[in-house]
PDB file of N, CA and C in Angstrom:
ATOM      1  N   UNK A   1      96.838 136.898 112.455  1.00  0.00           N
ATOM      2  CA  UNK A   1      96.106 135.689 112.168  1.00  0.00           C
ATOM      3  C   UNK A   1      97.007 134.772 111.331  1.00  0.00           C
ATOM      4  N   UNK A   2      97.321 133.599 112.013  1.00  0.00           N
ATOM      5  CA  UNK A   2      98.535 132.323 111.280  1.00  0.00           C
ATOM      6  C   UNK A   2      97.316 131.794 110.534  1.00  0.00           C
ATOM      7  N   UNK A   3      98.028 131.026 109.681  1.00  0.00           N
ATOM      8  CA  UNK A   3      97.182 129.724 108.991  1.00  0.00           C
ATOM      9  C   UNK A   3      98.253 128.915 109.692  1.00  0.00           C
ATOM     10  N   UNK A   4      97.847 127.570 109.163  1.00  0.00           N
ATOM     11  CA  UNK A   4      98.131 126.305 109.603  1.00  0.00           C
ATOM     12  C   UNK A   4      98.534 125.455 108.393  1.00  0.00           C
ATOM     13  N   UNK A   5      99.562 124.950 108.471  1.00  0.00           N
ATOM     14  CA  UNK A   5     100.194 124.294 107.453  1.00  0.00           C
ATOM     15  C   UNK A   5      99.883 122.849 107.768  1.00  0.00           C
ATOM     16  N   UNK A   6      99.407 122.277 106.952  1.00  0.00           N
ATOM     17  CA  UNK A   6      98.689 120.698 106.860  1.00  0.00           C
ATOM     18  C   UNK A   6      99.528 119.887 105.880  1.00  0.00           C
ATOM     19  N   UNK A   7     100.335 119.002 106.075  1.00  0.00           N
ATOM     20  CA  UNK A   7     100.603 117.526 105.224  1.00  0.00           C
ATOM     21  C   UNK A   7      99.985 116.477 105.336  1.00  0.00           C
ATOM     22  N   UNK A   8      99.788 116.136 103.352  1.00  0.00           N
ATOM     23  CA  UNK A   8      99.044 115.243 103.189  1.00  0.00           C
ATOM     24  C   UNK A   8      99.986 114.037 103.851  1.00  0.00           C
ATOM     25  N   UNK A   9      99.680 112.598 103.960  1.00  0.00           N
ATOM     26  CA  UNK A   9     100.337 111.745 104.129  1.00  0.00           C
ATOM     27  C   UNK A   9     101.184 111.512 102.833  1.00  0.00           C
ATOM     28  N   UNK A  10     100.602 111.790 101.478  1.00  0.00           N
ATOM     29  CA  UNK A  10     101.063 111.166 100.253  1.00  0.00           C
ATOM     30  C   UNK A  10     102.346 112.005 100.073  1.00  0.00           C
ATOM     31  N   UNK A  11     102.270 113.407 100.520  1.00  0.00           N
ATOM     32  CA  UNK A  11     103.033 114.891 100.649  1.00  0.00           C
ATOM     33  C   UNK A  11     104.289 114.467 101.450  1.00  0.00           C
ATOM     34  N   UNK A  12     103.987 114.010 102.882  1.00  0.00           N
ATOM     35  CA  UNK A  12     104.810 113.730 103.723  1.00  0.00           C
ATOM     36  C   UNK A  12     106.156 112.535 103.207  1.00  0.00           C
ATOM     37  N   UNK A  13     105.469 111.866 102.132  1.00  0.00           N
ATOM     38  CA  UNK A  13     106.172 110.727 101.654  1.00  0.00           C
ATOM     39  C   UNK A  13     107.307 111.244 100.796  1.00  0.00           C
ATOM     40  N   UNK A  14     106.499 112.094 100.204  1.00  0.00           N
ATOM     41  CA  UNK A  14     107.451 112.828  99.039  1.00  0.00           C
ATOM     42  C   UNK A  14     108.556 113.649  99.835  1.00  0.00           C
ATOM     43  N   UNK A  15     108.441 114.090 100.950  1.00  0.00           N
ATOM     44  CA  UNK A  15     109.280 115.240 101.609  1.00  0.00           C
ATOM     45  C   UNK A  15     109.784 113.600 102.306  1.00  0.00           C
ATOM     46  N   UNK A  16     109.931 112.620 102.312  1.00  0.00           N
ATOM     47  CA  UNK A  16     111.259 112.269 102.857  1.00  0.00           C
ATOM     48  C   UNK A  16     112.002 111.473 101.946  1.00  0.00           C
ATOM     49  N   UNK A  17     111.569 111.556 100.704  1.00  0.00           N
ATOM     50  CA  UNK A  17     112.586 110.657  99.913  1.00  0.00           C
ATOM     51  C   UNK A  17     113.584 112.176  99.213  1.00  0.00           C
ATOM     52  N   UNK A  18     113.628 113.636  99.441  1.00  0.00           N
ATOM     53  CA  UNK A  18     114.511 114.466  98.931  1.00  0.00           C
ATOM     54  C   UNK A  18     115.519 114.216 100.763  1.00  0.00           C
ATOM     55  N   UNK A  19     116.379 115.180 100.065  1.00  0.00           N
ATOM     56  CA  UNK A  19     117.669 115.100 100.545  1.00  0.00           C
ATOM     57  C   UNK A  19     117.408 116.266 101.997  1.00  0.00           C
ATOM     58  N   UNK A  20     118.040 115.983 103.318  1.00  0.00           N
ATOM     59  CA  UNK A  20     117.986 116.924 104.238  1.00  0.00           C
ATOM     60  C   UNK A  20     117.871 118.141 104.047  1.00  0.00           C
ATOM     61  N   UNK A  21     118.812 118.735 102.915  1.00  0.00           N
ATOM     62  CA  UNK A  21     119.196 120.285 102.791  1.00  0.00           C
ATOM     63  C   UNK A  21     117.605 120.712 101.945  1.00  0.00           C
ATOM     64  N   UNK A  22     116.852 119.679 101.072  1.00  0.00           N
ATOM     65  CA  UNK A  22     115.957 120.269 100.597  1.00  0.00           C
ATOM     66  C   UNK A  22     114.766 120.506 101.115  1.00  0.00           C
ATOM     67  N   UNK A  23     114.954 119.130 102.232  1.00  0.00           N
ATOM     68  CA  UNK A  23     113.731 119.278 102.840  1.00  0.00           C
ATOM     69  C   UNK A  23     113.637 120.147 104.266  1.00  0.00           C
ATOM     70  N   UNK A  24     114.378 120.668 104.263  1.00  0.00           N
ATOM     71  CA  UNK A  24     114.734 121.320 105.312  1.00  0.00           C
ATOM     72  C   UNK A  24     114.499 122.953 105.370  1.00  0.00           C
ATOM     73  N   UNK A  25     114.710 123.128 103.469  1.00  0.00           N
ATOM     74  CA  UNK A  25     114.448 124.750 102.722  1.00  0.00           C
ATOM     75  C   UNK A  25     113.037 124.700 102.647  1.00  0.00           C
ATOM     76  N   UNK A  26     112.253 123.313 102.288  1.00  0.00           N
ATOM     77  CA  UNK A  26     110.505 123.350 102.040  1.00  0.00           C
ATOM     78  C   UNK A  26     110.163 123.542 103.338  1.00  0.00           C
ATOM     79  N   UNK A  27     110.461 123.012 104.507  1.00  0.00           N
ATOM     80  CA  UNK A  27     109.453 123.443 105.888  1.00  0.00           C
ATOM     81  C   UNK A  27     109.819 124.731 106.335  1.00  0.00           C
ATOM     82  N   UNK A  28     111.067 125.073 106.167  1.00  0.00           N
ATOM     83  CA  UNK A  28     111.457 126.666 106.563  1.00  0.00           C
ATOM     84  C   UNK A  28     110.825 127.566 105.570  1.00  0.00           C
ATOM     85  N   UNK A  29     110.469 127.238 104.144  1.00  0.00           N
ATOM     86  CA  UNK A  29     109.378 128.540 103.630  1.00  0.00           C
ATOM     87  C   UNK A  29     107.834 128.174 103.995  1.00  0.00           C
ATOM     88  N   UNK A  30     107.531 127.035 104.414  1.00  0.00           N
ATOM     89  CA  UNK A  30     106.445 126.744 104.679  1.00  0.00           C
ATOM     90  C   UNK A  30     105.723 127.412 106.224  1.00  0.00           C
ATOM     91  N   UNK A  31     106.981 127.296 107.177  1.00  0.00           N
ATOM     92  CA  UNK A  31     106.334 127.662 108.312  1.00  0.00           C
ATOM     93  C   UNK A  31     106.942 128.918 108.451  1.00  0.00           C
ATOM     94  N   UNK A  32     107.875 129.762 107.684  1.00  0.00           N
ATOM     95  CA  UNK A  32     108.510 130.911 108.149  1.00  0.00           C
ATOM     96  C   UNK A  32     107.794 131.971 107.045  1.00  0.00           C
ATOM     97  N   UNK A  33     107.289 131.766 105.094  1.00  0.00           N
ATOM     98  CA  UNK A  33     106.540 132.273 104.874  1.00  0.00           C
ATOM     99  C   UNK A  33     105.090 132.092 104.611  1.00  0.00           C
ATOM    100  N   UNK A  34     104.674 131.005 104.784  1.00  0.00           N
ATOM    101  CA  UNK A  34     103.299 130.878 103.999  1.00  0.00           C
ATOM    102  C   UNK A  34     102.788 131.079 105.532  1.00  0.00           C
ATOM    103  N   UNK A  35     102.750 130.133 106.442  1.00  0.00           N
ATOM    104  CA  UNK A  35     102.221 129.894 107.787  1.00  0.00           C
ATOM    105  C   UNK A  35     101.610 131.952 108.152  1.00  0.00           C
ATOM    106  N   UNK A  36     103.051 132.159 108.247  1.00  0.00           N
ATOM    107  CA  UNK A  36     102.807 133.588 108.373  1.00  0.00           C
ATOM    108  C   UNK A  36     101.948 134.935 107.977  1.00  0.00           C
ATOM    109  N   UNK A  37     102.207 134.635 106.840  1.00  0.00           N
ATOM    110  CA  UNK A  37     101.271 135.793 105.806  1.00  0.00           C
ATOM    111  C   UNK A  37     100.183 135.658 105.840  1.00  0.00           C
ATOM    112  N   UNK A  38      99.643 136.687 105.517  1.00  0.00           N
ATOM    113  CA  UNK A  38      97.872 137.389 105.973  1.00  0.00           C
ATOM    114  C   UNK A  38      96.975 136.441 105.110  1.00  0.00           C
ATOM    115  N   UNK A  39      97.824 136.650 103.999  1.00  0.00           N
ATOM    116  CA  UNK A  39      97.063 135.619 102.352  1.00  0.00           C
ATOM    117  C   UNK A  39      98.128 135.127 101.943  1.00  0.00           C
ATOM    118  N   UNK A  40      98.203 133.673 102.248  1.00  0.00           N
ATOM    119  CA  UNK A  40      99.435 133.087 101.547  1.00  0.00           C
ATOM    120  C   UNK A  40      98.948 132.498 100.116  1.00  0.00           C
ATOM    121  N   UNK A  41      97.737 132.979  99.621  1.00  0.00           N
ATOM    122  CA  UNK A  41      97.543 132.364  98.552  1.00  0.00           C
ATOM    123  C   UNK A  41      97.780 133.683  97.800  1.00  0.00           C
ATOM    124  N   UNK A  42      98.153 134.579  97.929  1.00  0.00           N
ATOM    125  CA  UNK A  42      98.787 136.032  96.962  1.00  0.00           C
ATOM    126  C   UNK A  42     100.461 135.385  96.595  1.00  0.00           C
ATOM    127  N   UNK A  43     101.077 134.240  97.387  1.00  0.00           N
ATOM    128  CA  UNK A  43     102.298 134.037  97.052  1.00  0.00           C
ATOM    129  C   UNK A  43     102.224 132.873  95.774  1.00  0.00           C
ATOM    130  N   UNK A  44     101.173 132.431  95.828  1.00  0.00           N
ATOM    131  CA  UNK A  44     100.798 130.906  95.193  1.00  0.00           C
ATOM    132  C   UNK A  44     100.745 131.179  93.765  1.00  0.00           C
ATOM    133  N   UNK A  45     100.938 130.548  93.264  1.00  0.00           N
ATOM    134  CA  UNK A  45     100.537 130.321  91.570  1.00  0.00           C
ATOM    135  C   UNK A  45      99.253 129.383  91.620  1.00  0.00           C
ATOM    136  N   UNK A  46      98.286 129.914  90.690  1.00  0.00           N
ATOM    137  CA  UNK A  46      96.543 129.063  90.644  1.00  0.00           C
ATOM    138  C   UNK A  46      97.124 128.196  89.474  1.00  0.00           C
ATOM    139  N   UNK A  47      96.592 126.995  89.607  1.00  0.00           N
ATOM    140  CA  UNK A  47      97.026 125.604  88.306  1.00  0.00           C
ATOM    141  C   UNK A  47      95.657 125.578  87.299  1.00  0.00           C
ATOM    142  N   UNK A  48      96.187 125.142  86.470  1.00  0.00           N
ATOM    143  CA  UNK A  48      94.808 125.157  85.853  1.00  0.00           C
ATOM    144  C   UNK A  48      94.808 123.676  85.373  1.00  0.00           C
ATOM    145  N   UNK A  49      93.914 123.069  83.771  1.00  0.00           N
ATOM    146  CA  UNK A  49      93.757 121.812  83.643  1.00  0.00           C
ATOM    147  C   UNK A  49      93.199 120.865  84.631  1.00  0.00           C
ATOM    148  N   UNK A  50      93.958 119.581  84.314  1.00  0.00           N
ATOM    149  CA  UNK A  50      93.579 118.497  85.735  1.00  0.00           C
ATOM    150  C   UNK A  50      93.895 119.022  87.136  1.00  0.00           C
ATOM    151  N   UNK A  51      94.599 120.030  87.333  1.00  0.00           N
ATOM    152  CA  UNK A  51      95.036 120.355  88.420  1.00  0.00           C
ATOM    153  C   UNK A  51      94.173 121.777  89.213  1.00  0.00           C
ATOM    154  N   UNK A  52      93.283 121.901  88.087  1.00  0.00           N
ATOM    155  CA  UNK A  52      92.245 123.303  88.614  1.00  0.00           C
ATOM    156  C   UNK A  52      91.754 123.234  90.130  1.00  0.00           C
ATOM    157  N   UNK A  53      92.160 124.327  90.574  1.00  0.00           N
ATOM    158  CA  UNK A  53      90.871 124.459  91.838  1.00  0.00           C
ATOM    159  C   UNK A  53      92.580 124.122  93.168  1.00  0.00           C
ATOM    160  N   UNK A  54      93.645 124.414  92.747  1.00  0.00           N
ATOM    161  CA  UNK A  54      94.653 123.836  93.184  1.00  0.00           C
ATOM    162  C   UNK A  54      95.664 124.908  93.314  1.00  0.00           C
ATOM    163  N   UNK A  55      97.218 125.227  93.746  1.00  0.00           N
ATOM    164  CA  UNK A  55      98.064 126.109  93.777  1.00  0.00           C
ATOM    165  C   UNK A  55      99.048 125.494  93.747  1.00  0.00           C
ATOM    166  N   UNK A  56     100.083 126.505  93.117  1.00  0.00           N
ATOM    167  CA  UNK A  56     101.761 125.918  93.728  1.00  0.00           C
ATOM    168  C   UNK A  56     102.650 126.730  94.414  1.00  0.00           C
ATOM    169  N   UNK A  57     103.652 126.309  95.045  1.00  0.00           N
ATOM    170  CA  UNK A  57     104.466 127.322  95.711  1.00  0.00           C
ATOM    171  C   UNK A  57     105.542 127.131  95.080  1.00  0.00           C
ATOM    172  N   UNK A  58     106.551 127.377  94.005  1.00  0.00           N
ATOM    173  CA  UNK A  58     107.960 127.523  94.067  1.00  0.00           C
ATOM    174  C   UNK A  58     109.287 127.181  95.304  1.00  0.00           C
ATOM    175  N   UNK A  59     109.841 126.338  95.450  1.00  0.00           N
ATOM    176  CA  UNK A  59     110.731 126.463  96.056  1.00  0.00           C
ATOM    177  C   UNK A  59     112.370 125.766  95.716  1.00  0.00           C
ATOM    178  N   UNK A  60     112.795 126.590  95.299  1.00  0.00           N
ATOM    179  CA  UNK A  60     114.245 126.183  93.809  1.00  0.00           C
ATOM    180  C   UNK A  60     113.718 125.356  93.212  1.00  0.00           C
ATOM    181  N   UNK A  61     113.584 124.442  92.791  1.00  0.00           N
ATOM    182  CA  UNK A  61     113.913 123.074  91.467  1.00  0.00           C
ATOM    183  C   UNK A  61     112.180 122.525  92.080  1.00  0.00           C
ATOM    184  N   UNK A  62     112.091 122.358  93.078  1.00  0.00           N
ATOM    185  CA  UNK A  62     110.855 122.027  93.615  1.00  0.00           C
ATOM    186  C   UNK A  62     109.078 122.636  93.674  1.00  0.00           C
ATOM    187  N   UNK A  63     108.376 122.145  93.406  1.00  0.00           N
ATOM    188  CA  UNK A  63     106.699 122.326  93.660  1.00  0.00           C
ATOM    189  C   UNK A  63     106.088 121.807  94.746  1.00  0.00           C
ATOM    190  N   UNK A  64     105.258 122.837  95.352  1.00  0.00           N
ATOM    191  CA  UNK A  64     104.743 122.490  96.303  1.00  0.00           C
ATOM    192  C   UNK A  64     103.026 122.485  95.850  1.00  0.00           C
ATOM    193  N   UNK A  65     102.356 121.587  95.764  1.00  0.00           N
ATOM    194  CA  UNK A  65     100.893 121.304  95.154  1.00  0.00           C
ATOM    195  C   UNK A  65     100.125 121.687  96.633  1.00  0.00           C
ATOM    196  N   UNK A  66      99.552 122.717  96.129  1.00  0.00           N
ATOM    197  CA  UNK A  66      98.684 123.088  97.379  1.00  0.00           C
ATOM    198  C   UNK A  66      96.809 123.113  97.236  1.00  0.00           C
ATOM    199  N   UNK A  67      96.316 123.221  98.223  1.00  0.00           N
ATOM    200  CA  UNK A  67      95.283 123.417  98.183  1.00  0.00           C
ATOM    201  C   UNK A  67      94.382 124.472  99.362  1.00  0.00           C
ATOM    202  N   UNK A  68      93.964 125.345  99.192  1.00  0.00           N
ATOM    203  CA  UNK A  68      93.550 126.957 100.602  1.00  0.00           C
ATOM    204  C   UNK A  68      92.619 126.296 101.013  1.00  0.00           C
ATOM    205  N   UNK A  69      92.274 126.113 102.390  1.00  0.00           N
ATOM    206  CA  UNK A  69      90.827 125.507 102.671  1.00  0.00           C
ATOM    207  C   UNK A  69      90.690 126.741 103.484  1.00  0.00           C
ATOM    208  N   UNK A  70      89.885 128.128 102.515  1.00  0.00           N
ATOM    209  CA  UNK A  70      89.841 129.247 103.577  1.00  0.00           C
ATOM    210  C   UNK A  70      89.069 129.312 104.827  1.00  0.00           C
ATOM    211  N   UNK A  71      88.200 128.470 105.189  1.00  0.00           N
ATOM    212  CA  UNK A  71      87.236 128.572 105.883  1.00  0.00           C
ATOM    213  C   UNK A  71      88.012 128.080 107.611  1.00  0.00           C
ATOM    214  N   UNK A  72      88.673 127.347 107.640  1.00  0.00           N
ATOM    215  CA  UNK A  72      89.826 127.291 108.430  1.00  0.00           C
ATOM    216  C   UNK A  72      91.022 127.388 108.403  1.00  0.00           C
ATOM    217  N   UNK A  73      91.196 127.901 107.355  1.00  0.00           N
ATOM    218  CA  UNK A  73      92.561 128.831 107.704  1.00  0.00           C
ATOM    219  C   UNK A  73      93.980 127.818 107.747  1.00  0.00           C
ATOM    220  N   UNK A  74      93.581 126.799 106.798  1.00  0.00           N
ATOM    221  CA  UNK A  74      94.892 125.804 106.228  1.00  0.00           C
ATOM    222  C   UNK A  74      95.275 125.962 105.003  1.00  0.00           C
ATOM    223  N   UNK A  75      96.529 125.810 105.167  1.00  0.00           N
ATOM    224  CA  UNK A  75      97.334 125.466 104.261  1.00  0.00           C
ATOM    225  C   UNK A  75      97.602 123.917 103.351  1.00  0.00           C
ATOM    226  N   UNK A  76      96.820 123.005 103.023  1.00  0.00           N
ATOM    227  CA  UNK A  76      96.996 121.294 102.512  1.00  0.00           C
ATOM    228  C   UNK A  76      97.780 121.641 101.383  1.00  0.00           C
ATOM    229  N   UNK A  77      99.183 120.823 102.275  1.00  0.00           N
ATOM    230  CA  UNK A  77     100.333 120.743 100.986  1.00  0.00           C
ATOM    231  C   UNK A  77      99.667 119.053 100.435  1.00  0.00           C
ATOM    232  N   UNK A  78      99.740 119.189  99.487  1.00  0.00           N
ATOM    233  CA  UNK A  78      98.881 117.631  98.663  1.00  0.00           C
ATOM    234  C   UNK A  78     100.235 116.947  97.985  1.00  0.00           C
ATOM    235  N   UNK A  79     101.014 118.006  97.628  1.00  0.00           N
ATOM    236  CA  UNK A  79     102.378 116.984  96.654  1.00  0.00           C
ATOM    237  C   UNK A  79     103.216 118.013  96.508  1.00  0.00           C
ATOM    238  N   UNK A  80     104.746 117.110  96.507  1.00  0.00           N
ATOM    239  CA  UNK A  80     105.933 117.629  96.745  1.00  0.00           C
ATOM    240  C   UNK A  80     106.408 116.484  95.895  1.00  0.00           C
ATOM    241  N   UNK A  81     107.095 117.984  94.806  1.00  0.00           N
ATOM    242  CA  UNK A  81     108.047 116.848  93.724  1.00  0.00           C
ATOM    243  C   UNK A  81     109.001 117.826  92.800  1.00  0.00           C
ATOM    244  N   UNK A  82     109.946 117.519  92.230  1.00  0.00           N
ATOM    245  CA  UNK A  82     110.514 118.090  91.300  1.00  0.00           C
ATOM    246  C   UNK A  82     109.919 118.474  90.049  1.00  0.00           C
ATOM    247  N   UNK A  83     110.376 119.894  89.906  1.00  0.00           N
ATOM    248  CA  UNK A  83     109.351 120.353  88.420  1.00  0.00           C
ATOM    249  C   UNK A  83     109.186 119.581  87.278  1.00  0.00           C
ATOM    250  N   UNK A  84     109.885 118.849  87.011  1.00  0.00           N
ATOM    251  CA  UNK A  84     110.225 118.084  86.103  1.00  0.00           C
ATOM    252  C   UNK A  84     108.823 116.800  85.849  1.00  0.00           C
ATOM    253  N   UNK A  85     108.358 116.259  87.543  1.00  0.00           N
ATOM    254  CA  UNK A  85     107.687 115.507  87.774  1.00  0.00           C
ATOM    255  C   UNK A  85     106.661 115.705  88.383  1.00  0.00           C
ATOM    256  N   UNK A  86     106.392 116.984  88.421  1.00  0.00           N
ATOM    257  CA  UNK A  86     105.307 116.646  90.018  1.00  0.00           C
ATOM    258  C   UNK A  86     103.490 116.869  88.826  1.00  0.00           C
ATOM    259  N   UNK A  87     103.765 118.005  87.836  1.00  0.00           N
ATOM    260  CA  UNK A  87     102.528 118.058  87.123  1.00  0.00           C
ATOM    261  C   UNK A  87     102.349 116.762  86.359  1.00  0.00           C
ATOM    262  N   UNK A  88     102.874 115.805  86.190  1.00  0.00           N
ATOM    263  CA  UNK A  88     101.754 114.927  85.203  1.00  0.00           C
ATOM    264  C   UNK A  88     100.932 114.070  85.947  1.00  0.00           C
TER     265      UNK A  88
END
């Protein structure tokens, strides 16, 4: 059983202002591990604060702001940004 990996439009924006090589490492863990796995929310980190009810994925220097919509079986990447920037 796949899930389905969903970009936001706001997400999609963010994944084209990084550089080929990075954005290229975010869709290859996106569709090679999360897509894949049984529970990709066992890989996720849960956010808390303003960001409750939300996840992240790690990927080098980068955050991936997620959200599980278990009931169909997506993945909504919501924001893509450097650690530095992506929580405030």
């Amino acid at each position: 059983m796949n899930w389905r990996v969903e970009i936001d439009p706001r997400a999609e924006k963010d994944l084209g202002r990084l550089s080929e090589r990075d954005r290229n490492r975010i869709l290859v863990f996106l569709h090679d591990r999360v897509a894949t796995h049984p529970n990709p929310a066992a890989l996720a980190t849960r956010l808390t604060g303003s960001k409750e009810g939300l996840s992240r994925f790690r990927v080098g220097d980068y955050r991936l702001i997620v959200k599980f919509l278990n009931g169909r079986l997506v993945v909504l990447v919501i924001e893509i940004g450097n650690r530095r920037e992506v929580y405030r």
